[in-house]
Protein backbone atom coordinates (compact mmCIF):
# COMPACT_ATOMS: atom_id res chain seq x y z
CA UNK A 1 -11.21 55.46 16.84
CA UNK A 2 -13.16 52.22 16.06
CA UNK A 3 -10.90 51.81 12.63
CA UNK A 4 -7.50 52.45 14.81
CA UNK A 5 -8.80 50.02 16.86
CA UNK A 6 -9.28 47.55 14.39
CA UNK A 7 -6.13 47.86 12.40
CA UNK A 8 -4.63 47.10 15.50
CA UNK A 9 -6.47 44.42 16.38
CA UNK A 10 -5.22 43.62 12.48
CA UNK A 11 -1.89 44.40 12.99
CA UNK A 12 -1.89 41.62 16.49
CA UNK A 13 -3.10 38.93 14.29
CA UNK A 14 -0.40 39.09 11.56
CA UNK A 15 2.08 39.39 14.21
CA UNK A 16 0.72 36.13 16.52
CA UNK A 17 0.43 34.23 12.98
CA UNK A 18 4.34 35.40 12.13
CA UNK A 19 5.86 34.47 15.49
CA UNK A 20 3.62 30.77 15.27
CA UNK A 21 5.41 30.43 12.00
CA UNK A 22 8.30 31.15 12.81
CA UNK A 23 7.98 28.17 15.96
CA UNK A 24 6.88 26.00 13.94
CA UNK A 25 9.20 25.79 10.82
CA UNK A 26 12.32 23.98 11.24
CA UNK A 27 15.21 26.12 10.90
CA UNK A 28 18.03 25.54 8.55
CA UNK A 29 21.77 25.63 9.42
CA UNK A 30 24.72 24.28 7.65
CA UNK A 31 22.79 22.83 5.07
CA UNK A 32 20.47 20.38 7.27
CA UNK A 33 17.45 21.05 9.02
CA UNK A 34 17.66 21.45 13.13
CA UNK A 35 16.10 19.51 15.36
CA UNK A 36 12.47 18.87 13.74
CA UNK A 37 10.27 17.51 16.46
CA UNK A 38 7.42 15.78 15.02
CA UNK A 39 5.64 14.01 17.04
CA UNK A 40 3.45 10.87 15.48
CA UNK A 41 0.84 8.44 17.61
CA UNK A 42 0.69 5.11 16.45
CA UNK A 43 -1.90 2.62 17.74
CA UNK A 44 -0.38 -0.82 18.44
CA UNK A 45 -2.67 -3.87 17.78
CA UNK A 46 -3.84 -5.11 21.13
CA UNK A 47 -3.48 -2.09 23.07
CA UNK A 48 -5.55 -1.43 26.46
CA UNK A 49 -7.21 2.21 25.94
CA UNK A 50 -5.10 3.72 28.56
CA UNK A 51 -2.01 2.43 26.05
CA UNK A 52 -3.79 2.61 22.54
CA UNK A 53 -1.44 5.61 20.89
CA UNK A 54 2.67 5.67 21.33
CA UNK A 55 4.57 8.97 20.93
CA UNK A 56 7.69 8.98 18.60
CA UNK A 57 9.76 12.16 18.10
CA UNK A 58 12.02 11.91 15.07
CA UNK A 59 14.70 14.59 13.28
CA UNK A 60 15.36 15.07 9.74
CA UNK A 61 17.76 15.93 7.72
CA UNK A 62 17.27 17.50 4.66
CA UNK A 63 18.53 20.36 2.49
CA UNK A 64 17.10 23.65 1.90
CA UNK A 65 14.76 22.87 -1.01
CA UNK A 66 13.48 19.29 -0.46
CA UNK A 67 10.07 18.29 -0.55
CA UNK A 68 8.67 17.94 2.75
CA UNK A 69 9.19 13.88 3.68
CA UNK A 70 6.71 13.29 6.32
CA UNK A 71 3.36 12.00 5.16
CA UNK A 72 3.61 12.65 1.15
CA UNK A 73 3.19 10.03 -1.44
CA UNK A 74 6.55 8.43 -2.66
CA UNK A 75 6.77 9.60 -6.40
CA UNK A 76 8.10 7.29 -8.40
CA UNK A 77 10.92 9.48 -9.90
CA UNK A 78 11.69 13.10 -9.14
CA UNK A 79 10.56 14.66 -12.26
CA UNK A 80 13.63 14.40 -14.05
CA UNK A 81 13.39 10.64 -14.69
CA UNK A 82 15.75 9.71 -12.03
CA UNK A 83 14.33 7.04 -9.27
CA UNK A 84 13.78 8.36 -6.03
CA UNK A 85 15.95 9.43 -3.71
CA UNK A 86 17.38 6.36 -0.76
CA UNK A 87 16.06 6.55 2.49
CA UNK A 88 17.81 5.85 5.59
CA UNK A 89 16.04 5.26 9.25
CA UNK A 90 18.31 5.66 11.79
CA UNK A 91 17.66 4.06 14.97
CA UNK A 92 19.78 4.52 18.40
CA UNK A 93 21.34 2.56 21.46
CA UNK A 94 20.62 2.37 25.14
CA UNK A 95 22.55 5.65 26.13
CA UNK A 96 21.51 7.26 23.14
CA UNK A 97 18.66 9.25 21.28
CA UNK A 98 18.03 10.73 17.67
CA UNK A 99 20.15 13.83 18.61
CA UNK A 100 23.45 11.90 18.19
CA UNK A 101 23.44 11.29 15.16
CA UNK A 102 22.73 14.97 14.58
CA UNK A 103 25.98 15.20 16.55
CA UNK A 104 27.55 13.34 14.79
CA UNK A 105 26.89 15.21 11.66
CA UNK A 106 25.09 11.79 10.01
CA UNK A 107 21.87 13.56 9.42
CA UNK A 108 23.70 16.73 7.48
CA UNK A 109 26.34 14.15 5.65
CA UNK A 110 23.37 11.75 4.09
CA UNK A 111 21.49 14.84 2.90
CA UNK A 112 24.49 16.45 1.62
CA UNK A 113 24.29 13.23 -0.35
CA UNK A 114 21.19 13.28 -1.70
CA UNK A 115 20.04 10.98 1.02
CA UNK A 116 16.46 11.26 2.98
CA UNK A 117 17.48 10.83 6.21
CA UNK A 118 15.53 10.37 9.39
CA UNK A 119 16.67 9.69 13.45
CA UNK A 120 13.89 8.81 16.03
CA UNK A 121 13.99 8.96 19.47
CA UNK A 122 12.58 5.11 20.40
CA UNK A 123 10.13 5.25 23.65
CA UNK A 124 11.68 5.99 26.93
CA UNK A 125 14.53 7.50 24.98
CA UNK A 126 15.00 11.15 23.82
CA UNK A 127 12.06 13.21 23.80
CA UNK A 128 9.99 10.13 23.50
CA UNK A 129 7.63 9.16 26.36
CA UNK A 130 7.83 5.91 27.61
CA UNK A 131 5.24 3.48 26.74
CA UNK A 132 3.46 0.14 28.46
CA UNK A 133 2.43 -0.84 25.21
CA UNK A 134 5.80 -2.72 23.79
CA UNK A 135 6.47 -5.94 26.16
CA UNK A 136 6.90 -7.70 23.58
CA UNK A 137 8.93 -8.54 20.36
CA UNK A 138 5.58 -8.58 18.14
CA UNK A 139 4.31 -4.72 19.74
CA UNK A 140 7.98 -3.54 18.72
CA UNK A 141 7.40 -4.59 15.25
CA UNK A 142 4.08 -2.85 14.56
CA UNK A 143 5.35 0.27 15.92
CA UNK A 144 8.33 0.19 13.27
CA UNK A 145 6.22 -0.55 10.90
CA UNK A 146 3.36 2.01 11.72
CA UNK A 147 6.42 4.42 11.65
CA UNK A 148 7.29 3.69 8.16
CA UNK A 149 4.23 3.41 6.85
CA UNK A 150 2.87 6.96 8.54
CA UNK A 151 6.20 8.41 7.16
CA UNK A 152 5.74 6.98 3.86
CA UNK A 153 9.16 5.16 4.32
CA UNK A 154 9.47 3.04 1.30
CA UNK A 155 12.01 0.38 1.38
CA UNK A 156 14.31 2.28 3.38
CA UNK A 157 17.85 1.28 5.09
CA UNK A 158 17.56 0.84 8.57
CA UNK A 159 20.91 1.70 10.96
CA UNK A 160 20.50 -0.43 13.92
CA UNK A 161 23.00 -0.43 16.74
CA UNK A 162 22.72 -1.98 20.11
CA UNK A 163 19.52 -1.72 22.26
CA UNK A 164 17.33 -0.67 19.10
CA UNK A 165 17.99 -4.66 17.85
CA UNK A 166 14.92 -5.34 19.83
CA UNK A 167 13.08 -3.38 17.30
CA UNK A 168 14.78 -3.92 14.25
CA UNK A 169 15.93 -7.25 14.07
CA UNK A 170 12.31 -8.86 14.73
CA UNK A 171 10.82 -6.70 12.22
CA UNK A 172 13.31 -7.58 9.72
CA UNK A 173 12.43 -11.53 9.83
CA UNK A 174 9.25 -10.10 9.37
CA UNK A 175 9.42 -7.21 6.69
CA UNK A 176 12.63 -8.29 5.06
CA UNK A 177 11.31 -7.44 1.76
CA UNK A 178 10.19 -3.68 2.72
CA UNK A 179 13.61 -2.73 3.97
CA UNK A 180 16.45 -2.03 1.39
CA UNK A 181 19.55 -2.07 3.46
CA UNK A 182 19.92 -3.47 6.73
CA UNK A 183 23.18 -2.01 9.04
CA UNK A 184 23.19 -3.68 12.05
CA UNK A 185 26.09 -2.21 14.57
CA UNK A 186 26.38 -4.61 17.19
CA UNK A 187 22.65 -4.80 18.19
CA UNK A 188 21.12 -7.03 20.81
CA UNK A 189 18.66 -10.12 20.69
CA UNK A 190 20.89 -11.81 17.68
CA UNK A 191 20.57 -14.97 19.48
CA UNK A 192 17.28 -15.12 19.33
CA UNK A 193 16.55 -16.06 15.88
CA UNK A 194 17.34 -19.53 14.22
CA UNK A 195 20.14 -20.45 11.01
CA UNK A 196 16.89 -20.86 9.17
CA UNK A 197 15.46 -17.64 10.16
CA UNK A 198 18.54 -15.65 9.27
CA UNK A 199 19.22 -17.55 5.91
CA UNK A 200 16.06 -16.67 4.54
CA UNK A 201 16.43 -12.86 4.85
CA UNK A 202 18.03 -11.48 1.68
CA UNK A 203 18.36 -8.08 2.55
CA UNK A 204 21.65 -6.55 2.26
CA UNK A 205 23.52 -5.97 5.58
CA UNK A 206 26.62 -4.27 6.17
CA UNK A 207 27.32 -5.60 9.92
CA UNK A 208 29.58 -2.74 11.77
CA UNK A 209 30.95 -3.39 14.97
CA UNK A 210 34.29 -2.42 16.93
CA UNK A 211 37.35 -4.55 17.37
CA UNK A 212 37.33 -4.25 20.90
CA UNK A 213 33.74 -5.16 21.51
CA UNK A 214 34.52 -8.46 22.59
CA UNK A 215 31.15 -9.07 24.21
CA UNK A 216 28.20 -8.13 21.78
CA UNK A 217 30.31 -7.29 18.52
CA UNK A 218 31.90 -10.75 18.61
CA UNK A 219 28.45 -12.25 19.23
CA UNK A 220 26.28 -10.18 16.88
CA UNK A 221 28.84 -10.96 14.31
CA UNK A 222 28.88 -14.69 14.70
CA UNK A 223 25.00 -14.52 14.79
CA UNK A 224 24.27 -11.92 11.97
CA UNK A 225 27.32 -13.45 9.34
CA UNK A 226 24.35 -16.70 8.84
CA UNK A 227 22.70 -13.51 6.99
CA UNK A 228 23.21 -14.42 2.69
CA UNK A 229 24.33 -11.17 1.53
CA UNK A 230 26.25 -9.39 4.17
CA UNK A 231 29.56 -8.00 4.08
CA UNK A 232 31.66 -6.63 7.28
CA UNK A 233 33.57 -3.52 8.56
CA UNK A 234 35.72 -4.19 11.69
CA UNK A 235 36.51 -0.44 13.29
CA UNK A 236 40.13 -0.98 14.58
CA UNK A 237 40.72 0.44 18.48
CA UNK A 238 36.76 1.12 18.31
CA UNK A 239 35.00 0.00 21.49
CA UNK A 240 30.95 -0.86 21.73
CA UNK A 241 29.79 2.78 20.24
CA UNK A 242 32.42 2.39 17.30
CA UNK A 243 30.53 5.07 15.13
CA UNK A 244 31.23 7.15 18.21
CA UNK A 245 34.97 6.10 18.37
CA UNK A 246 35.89 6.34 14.13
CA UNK A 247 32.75 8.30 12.67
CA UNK A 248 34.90 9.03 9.85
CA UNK A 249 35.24 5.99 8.92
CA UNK A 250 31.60 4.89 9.52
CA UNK A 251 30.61 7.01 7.62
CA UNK A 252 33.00 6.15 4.95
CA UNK A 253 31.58 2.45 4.89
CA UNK A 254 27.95 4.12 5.07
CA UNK A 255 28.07 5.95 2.00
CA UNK A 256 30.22 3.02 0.30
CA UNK A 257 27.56 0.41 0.93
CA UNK A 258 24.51 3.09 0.36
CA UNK A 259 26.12 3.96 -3.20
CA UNK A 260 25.71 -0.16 -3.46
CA UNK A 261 22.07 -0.27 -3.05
CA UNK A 262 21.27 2.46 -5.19
């Protein structure tokens, strides 16, 4: 009786331990991972207790095979003598959240091209909690770059549009250097930074905005063109969201200026 007992006792374990698995592992479809909630706490310099750790959920998208991306060493070369993979940090707007660019299909169509690529939900957004902790433009740039560095994002491209300037345009006159690529789609706060400030950035920028975004596209363009080493993609009929509008043809200018940095 006792060794029934304990082969089912057995039998329970493997079966909790299979169904946890099973939870836990993202699932793959189409040839990119689903939505992969992973949640990461970042401390932010300056913090009250009651505010010390932010939550960020981010998705993936990677094929079935690739290394796992969150918190491994960057290699230098796969192996094969070919340098690592790109990397491409997608940020979102004020309506938005990671899941649309899973939507979209972005996620699946950068790992389909050999790209490691990576949507967060900012806080307040998505499935990321709100947080007290980022008043201001200095507390938005740690958290980006705790992010990257927790990630082990190495020089990766950043896809900015609207709201999410607030993050990534500060951090960028900070961190120029770290970030590869810089695709800024009509964000906010380009008015806040000086000629100086914007000449001394090298980073590449492909600024992306829609023809009929009269309001922040014109003025993010006028701002961001001070930038050395941009280049520009007007979306024709496109409104504010013009990835939303033409995503064919984003992505078309996405891959072209990726293929670019590589």
């Amino acid at each position: 009786m006792n060794f029934l007992r304990n082969r089912l006792v057995v039998l329970g374990l493997v079966l909790l331990a299979t169904l946890l698995l099973y939870l836990l592992l993202p699932a793959i479809r189409q040839g990119s991972m689903e939505p992969f909630l992973n949640v990461q706490r970042f401390g932010l310099a300056g913090d009250s207790p009651a505010t010390l750790t932010t939550n960020i959920t981010v998705r993936t998208g990677q094929l079935p095979g690739d290394p796992p991306l969150f918190f491994r060493e960057a290699l230098p070369n796969d192996g094969a003598g070919k340098p690592p993979r790109l990397q491409v940090v997608l940020l979102h707007g004020q309506s938005f959240s990671s899941k649309n660019w899973e939507d979209l299909g972005t996620l699946s169509l950068l790992a389909s091209n050999g790209y490691q690529a990576v949507a967060l939900d900012l806080p307040g957004f998505g499935n990321s909690p709100d947080s007290e902790a980022l008043k201001t433009d200095q507390n938005r740039v740690d958290l980006l770059q705790r992010f990257l560095d927790s990630l082990v994002l190495k020089a990766p491209v950043v896809v900015s549009p609207s709201m999410s300037g607030r993050y990534s345009l500060p951090h960028l006159m900070q961190h120029s250097t770290q970030i590869k690529g810089f695709v800024p789609i009509a964000p906010v706060g380009t008015r806040s930074f000086s000629a100086e400030q914007y000449q001394s950035v090298q980073t590449p920028t492909l600024i992306v905005f829609g023809e009929q975004d009269t309001n922040l596209g014109a003025q993010s363009l006028k701002n961001l063109s001070q930038l050395p080493r941009h280049s520009v993609v007007k979306m024709a009929g496109a409104r504010h969201a013009c990835y939303l509008d033409r995503p064919r043809e984003f992505h078309r200018a996405l891959l072209d200026f990726l293929s670019k940095l590589e």
